[in-house]
PDB file of N, CA and C in Angstrom:
ATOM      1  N   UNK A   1      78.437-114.010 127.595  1.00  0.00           N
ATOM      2  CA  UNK A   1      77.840-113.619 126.334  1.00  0.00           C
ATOM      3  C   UNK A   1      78.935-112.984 125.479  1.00  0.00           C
ATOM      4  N   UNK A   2      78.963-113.328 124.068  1.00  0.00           N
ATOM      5  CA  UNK A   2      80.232-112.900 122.927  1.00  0.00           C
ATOM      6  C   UNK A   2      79.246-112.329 122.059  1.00  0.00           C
ATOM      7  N   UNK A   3      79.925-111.467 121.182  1.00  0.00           N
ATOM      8  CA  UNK A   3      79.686-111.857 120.030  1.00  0.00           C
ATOM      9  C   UNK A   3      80.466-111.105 119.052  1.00  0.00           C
ATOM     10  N   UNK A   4      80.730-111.704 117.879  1.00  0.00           N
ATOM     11  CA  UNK A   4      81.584-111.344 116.687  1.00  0.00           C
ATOM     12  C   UNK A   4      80.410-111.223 115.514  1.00  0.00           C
ATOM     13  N   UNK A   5      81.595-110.929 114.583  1.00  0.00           N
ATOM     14  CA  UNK A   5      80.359-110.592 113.359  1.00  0.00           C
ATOM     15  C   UNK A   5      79.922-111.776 112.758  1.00  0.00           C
ATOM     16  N   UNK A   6      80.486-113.025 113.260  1.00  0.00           N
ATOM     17  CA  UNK A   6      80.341-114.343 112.592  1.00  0.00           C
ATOM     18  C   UNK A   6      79.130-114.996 112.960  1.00  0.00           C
ATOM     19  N   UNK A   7      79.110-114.640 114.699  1.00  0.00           N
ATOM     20  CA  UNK A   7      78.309-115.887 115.158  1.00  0.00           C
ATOM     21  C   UNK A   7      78.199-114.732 116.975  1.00  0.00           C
ATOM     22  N   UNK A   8      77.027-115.122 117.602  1.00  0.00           N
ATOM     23  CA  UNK A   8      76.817-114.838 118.853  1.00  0.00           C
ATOM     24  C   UNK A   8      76.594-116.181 120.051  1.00  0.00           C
ATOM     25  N   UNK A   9      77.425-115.748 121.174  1.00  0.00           N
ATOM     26  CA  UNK A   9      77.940-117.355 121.748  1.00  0.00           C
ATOM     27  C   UNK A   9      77.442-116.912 123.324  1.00  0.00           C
ATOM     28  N   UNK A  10      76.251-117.876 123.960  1.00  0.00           N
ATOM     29  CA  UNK A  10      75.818-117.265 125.116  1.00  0.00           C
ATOM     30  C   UNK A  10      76.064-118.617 125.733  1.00  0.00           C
ATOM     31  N   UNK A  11      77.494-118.198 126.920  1.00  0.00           N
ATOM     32  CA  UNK A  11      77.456-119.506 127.534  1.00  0.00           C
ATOM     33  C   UNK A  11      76.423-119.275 128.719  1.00  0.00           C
ATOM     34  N   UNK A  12      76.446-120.864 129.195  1.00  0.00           N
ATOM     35  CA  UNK A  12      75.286-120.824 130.426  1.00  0.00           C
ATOM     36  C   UNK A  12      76.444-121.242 131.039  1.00  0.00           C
ATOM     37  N   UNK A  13      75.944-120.688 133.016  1.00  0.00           N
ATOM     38  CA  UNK A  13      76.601-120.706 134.042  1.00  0.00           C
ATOM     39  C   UNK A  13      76.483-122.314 134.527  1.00  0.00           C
ATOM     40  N   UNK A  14      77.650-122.175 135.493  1.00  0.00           N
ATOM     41  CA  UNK A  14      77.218-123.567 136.333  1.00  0.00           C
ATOM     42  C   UNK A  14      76.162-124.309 136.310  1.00  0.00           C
ATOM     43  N   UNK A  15      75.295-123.229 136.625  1.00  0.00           N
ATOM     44  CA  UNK A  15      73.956-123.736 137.366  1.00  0.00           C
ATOM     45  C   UNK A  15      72.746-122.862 137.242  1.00  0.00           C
ATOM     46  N   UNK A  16      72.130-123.391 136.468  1.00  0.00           N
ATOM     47  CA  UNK A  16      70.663-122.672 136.031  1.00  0.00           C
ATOM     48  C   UNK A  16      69.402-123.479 136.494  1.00  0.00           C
ATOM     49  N   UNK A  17      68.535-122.455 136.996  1.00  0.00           N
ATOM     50  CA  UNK A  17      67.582-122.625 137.305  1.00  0.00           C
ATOM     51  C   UNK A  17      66.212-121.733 137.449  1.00  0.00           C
ATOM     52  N   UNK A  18      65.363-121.522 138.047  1.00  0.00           N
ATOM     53  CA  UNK A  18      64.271-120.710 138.279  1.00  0.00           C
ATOM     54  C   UNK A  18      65.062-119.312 138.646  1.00  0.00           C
ATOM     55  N   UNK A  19      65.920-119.639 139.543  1.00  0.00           N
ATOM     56  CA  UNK A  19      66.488-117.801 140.350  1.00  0.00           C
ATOM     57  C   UNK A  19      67.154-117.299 139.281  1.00  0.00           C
ATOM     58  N   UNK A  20      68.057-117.766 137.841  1.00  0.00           N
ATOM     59  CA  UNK A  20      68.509-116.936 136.899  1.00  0.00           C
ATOM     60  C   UNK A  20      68.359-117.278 135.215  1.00  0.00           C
ATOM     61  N   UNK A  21      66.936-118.001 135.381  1.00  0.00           N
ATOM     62  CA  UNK A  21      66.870-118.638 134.093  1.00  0.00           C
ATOM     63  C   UNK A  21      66.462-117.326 133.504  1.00  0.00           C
ATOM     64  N   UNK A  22      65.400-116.700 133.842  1.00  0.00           N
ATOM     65  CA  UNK A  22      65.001-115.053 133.277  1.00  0.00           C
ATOM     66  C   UNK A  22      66.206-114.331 132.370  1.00  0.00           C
ATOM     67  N   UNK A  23      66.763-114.552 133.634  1.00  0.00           N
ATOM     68  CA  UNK A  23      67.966-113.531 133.305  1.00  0.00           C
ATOM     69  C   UNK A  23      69.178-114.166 131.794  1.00  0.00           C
ATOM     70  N   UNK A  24      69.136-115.253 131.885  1.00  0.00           N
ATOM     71  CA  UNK A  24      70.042-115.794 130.957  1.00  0.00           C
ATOM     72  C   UNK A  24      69.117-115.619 129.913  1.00  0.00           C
ATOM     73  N   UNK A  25      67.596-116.080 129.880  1.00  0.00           N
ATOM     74  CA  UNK A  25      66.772-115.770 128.393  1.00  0.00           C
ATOM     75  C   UNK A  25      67.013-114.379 128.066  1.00  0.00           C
ATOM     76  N   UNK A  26      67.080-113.357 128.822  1.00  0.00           N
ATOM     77  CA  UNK A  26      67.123-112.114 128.428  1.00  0.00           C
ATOM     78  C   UNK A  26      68.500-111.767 128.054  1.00  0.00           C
ATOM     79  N   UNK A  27      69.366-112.101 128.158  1.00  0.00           N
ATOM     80  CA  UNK A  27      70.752-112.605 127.304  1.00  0.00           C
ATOM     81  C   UNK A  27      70.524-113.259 126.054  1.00  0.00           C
ATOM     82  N   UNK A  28      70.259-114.168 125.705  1.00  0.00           N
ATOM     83  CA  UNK A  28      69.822-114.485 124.901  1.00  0.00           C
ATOM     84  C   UNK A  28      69.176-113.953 123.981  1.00  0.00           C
ATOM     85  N   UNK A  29      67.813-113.066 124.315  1.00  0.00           N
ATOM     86  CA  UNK A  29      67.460-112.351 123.361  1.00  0.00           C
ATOM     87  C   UNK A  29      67.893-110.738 122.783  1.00  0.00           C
ATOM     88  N   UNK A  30      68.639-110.124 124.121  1.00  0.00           N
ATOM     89  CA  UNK A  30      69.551-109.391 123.424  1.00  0.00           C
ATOM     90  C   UNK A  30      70.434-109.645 122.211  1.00  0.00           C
ATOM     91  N   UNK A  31      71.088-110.865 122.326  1.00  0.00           N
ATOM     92  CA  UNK A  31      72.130-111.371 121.073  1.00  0.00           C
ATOM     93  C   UNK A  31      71.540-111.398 119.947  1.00  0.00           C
ATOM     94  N   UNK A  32      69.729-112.174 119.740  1.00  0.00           N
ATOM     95  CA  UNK A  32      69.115-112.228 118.973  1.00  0.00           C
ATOM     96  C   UNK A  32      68.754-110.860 118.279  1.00  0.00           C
ATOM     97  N   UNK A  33      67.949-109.939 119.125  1.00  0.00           N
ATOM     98  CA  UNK A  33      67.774-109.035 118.824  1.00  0.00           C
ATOM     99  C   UNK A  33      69.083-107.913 118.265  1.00  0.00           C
ATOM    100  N   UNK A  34      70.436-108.165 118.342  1.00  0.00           N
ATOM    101  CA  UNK A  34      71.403-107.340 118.035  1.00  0.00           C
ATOM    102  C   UNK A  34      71.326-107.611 116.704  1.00  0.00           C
ATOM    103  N   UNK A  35      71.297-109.013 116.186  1.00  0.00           N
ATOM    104  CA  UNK A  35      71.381-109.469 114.831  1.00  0.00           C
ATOM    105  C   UNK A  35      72.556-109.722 114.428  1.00  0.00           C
ATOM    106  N   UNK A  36      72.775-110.642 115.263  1.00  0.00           N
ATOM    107  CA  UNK A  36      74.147-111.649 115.297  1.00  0.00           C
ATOM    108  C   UNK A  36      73.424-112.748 114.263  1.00  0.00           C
ATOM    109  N   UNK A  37      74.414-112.987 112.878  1.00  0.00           N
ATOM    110  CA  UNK A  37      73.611-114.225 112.065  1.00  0.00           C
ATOM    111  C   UNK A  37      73.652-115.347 112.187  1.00  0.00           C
ATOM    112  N   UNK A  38      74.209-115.970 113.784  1.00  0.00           N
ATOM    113  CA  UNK A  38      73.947-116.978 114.169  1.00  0.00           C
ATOM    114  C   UNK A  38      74.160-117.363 115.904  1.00  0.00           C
ATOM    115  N   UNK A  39      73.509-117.909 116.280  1.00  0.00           N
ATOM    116  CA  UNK A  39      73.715-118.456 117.703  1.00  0.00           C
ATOM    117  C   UNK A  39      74.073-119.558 118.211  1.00  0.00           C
ATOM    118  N   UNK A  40      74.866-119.564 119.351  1.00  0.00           N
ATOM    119  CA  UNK A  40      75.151-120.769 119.938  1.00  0.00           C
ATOM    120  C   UNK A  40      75.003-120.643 121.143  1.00  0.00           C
ATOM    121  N   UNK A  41      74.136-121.485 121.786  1.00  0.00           N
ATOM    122  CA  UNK A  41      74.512-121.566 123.326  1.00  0.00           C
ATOM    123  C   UNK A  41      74.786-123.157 123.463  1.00  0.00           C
ATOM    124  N   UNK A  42      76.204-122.347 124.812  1.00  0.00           N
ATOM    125  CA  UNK A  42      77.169-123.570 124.877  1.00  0.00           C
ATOM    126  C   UNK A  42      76.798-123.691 126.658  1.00  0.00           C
ATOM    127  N   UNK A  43      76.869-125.386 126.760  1.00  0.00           N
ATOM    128  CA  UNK A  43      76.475-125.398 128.083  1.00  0.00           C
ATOM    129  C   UNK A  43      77.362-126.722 128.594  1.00  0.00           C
ATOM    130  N   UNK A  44      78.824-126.345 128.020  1.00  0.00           N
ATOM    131  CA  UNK A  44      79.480-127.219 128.250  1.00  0.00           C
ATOM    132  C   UNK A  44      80.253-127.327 129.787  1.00  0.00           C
ATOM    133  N   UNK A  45      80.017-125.749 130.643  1.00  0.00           N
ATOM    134  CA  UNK A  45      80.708-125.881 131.718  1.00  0.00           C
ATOM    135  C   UNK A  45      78.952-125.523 132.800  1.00  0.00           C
ATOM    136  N   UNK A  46      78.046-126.012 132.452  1.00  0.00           N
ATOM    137  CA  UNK A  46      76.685-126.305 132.999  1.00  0.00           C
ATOM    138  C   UNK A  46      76.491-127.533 133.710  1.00  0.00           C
ATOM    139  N   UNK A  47      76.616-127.895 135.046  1.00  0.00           N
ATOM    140  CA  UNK A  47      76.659-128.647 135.901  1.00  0.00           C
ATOM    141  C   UNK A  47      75.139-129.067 136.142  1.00  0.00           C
ATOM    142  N   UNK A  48      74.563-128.627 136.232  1.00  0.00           N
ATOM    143  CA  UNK A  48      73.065-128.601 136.657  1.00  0.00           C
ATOM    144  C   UNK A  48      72.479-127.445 135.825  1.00  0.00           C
ATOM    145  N   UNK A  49      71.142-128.216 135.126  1.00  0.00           N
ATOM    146  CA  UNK A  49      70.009-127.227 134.225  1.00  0.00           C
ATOM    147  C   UNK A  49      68.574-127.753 134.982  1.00  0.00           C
ATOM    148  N   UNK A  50      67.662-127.517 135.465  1.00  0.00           N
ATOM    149  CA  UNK A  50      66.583-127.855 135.596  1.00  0.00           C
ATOM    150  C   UNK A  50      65.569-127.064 133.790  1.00  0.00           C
ATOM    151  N   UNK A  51      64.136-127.906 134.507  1.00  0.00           N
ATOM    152  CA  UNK A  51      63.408-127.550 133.335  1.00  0.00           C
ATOM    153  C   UNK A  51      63.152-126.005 132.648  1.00  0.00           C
ATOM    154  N   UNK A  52      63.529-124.846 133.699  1.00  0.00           N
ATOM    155  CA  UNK A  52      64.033-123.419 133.359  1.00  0.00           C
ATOM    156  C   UNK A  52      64.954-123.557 132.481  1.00  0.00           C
ATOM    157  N   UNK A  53      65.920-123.895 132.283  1.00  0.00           N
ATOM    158  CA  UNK A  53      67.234-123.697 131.477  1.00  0.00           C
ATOM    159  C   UNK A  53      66.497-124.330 130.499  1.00  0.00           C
ATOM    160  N   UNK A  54      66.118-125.846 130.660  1.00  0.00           N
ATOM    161  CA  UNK A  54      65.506-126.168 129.219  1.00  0.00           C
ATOM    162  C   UNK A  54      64.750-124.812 128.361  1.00  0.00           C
ATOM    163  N   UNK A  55      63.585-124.401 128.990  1.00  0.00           N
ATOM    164  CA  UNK A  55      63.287-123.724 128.332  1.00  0.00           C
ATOM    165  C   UNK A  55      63.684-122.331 127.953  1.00  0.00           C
ATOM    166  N   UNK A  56      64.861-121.865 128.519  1.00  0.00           N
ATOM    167  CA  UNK A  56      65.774-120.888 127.645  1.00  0.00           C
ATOM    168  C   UNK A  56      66.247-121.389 126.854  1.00  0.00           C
ATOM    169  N   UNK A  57      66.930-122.890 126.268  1.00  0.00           N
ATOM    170  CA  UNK A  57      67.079-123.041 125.326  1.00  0.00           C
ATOM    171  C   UNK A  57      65.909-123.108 124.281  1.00  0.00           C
ATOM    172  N   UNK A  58      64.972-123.470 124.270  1.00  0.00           N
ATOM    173  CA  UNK A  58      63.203-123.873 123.412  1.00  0.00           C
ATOM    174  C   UNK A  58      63.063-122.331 123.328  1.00  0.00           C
ATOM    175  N   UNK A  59      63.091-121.345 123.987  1.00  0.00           N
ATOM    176  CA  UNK A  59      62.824-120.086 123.860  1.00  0.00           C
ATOM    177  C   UNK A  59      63.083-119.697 122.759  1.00  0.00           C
ATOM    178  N   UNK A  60      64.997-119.595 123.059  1.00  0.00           N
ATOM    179  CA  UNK A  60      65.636-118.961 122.363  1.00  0.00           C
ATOM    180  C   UNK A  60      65.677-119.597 121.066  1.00  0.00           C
ATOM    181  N   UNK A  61      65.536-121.010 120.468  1.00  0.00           N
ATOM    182  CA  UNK A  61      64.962-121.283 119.203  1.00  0.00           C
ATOM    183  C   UNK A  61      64.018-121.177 118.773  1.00  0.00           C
ATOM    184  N   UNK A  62      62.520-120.639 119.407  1.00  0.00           N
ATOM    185  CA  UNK A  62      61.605-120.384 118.775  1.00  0.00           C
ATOM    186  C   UNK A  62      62.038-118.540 118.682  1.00  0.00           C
ATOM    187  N   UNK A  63      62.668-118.414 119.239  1.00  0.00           N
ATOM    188  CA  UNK A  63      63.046-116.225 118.727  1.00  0.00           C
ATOM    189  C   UNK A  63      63.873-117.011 117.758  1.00  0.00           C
ATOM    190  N   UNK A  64      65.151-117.519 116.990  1.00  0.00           N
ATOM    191  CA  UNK A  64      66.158-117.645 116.878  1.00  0.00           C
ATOM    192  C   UNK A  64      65.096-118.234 115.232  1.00  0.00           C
ATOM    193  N   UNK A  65      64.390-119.128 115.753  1.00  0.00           N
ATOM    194  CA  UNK A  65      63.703-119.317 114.220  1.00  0.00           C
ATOM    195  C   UNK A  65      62.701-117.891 113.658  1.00  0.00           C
ATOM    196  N   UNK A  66      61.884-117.555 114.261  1.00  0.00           N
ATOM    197  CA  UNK A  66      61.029-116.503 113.786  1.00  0.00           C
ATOM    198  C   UNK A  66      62.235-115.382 113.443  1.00  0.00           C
ATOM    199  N   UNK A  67      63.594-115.292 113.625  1.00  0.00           N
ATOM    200  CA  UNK A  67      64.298-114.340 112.924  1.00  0.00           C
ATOM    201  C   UNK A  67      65.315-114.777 111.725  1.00  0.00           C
ATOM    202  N   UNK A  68      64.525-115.831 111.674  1.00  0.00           N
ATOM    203  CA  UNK A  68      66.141-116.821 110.656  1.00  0.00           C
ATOM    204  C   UNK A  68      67.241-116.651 110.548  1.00  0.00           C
ATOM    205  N   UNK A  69      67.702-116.909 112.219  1.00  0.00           N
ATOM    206  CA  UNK A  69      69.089-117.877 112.443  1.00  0.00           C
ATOM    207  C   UNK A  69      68.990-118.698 112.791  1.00  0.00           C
ATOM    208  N   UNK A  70      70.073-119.473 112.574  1.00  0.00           N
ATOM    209  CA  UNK A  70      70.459-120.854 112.455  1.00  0.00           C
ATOM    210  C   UNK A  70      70.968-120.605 113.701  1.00  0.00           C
ATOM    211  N   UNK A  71      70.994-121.550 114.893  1.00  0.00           N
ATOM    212  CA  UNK A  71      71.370-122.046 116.399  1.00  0.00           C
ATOM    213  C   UNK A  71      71.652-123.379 116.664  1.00  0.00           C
ATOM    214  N   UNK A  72      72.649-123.318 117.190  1.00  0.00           N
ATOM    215  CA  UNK A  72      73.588-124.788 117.987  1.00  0.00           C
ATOM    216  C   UNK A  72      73.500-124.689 118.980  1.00  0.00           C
ATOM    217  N   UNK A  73      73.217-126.162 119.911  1.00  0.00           N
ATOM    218  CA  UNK A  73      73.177-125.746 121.445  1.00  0.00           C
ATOM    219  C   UNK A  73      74.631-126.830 121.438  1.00  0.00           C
ATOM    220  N   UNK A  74      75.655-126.570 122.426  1.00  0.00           N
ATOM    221  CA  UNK A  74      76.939-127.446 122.669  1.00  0.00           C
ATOM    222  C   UNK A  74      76.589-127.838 123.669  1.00  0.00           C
ATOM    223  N   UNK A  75      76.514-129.010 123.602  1.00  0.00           N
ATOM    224  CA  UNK A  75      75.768-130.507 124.828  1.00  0.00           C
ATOM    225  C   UNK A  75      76.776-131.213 124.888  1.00  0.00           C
ATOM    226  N   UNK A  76      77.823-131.492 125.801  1.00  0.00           N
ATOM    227  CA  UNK A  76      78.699-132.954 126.192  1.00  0.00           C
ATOM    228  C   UNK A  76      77.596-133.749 126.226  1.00  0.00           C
ATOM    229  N   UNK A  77      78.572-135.145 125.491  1.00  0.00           N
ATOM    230  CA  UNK A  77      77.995-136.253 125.341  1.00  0.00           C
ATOM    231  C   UNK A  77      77.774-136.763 126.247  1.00  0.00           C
ATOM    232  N   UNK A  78      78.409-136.367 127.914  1.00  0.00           N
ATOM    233  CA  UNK A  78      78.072-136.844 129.433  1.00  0.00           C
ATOM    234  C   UNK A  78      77.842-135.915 130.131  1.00  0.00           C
ATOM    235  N   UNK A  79      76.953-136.616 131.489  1.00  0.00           N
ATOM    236  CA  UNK A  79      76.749-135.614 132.521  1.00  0.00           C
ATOM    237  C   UNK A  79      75.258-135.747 132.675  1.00  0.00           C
ATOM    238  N   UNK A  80      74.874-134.390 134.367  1.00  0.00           N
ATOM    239  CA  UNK A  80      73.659-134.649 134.275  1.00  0.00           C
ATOM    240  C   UNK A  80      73.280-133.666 133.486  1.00  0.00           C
ATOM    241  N   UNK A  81      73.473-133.118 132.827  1.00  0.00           N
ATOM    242  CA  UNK A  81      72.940-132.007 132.153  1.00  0.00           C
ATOM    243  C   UNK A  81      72.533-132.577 130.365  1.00  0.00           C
ATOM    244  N   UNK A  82      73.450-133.268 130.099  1.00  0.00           N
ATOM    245  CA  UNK A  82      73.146-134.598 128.816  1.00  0.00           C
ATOM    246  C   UNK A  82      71.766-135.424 129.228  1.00  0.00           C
ATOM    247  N   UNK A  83      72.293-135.923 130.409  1.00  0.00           N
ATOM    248  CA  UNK A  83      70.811-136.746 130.861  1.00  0.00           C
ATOM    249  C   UNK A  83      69.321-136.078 130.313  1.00  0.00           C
ATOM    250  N   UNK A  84      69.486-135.112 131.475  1.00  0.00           N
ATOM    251  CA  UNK A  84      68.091-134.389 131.167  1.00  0.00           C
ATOM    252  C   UNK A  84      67.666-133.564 130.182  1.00  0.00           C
ATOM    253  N   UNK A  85      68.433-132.964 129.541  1.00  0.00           N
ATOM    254  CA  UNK A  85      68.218-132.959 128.346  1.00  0.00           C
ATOM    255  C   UNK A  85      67.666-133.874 127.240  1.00  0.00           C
ATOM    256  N   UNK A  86      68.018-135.203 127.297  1.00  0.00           N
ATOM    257  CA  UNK A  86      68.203-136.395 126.672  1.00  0.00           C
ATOM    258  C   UNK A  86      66.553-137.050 127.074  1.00  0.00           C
ATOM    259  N   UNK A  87      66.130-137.140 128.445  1.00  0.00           N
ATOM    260  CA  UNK A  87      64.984-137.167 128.902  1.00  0.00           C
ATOM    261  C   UNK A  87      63.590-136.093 128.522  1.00  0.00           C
ATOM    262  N   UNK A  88      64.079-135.095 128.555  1.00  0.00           N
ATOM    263  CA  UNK A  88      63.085-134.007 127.767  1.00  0.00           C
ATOM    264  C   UNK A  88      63.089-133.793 126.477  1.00  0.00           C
ATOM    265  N   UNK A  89      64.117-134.315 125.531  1.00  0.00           N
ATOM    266  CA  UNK A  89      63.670-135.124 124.255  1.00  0.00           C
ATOM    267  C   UNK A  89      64.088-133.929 123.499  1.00  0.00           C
ATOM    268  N   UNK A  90      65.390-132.603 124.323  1.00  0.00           N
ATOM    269  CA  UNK A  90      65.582-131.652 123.559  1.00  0.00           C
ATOM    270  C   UNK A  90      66.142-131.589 122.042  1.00  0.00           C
ATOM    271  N   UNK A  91      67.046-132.921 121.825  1.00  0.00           N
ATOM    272  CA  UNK A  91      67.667-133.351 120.384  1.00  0.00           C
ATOM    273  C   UNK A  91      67.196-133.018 119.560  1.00  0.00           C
ATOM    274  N   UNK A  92      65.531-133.667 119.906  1.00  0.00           N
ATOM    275  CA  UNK A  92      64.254-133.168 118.676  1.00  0.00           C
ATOM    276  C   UNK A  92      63.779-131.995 118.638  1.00  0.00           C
ATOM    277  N   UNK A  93      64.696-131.185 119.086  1.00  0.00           N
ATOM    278  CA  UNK A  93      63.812-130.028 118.910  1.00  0.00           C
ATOM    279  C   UNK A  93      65.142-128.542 118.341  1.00  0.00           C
ATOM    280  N   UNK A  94      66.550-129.372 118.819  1.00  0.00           N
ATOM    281  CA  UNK A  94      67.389-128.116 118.264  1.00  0.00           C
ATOM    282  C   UNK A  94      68.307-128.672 117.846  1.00  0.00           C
ATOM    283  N   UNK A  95      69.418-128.197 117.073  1.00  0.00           N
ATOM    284  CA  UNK A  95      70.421-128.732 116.830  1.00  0.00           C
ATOM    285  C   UNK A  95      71.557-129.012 118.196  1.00  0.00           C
ATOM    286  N   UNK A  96      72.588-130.460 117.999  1.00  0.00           N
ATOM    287  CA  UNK A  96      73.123-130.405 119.286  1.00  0.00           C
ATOM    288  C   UNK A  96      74.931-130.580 118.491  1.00  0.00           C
ATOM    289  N   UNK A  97      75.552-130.301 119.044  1.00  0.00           N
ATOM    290  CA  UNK A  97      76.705-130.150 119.134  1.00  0.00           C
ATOM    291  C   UNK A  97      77.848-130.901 120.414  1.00  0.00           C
ATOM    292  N   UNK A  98      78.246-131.554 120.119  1.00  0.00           N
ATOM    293  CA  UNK A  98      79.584-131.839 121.491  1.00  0.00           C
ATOM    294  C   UNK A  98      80.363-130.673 122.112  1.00  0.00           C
ATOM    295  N   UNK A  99      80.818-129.925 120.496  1.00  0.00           N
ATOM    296  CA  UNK A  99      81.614-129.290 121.588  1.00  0.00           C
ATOM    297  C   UNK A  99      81.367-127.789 120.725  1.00  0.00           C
ATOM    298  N   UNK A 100      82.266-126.664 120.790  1.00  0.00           N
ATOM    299  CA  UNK A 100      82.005-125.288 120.463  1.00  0.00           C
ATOM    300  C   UNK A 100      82.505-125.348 118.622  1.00  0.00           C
ATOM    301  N   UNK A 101      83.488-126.279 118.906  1.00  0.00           N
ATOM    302  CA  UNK A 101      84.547-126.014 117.382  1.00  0.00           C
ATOM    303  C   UNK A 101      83.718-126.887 116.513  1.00  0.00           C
ATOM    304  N   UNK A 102      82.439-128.013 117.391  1.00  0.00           N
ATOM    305  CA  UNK A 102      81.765-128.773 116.112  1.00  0.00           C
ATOM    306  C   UNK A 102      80.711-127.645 116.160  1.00  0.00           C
ATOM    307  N   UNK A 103      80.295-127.076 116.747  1.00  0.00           N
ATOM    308  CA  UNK A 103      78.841-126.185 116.503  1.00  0.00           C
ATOM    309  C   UNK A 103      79.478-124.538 115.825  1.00  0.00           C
ATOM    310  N   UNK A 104      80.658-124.424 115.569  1.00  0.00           N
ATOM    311  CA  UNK A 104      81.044-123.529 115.376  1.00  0.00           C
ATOM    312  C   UNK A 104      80.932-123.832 113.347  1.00  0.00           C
ATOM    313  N   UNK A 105      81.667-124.888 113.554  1.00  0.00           N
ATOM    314  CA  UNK A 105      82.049-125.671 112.064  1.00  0.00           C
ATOM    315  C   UNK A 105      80.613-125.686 111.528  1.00  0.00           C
ATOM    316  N   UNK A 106      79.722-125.890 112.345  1.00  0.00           N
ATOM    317  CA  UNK A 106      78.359-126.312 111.675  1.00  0.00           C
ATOM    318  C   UNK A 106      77.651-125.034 111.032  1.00  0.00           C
ATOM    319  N   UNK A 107      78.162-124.274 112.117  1.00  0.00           N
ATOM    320  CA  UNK A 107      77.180-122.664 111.173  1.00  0.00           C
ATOM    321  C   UNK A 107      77.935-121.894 110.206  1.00  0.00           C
ATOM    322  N   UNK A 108      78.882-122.568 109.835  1.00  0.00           N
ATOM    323  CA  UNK A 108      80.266-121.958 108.935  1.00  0.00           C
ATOM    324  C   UNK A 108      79.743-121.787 107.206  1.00  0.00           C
ATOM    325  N   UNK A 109      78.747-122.969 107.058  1.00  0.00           N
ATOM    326  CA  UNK A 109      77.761-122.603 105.740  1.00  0.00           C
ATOM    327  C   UNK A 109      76.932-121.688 105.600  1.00  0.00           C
ATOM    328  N   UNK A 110      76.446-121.347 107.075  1.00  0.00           N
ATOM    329  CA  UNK A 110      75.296-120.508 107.258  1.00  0.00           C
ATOM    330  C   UNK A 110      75.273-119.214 106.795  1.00  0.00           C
ATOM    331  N   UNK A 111      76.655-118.772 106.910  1.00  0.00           N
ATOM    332  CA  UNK A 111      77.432-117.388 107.238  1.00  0.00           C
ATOM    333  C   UNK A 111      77.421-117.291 105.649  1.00  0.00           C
ATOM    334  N   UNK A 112      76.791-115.542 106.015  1.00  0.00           N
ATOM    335  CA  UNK A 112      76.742-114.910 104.678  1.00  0.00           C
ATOM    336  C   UNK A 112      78.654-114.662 103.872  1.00  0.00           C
TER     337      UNK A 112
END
């Protein structure tokens, strides 16, 4: 977990699942709640997400919208973690990013 005055950046671990998905949402909403004016979670070194991790990401954009910031999730274009994501149809539901410097670039308008 980062954060600067620009942007707040919550990477996810290896490997998320039921035993620390809690714990990463509650990361997450600390950042939110600090009032960082934008978020990213990057899950580019995320090997494995089951449907827990999905929904720390869905979480953290429904907090992330009810406080109006703007959020990037950084998704490699491969892997199983692209897969299932890709299968649970997350695209439609948040913004996605390849890598940190395109989701970084993307909230660069956002910023007061």
């Amino acid at each position: 977990m980062e954060s600067t005055e620009d942007c707040g950046t919550l990477t996810f671990p290896a490997e998320v699942d039921l035993g620390n998905a809690a714990a990463i949402l509650g990361q997450a909403a600390a950042l939110l709640d600090s009032g960082v004016p934008a978020l990213i979670i990057d899950l580019s070194d995320c090997a494995f997400c089951d449907s827990s991790g999905l929904n720390v990401v869905l979480r953290s954009q429904m907090r992330a919208t009810e406080l109006g910031v703007p959020m990037w999730v950084v998704l490699p274009s491969r892997g199983v973690v692209r897969r299932i994501s890709e299968i649970a149809g997350l695209q439609r539901r948040v913004a996605i990013a390849p890598d940190l410097a395109t989701a970084r670039e993307a909230l660069a308008p956002a910023r007061p």
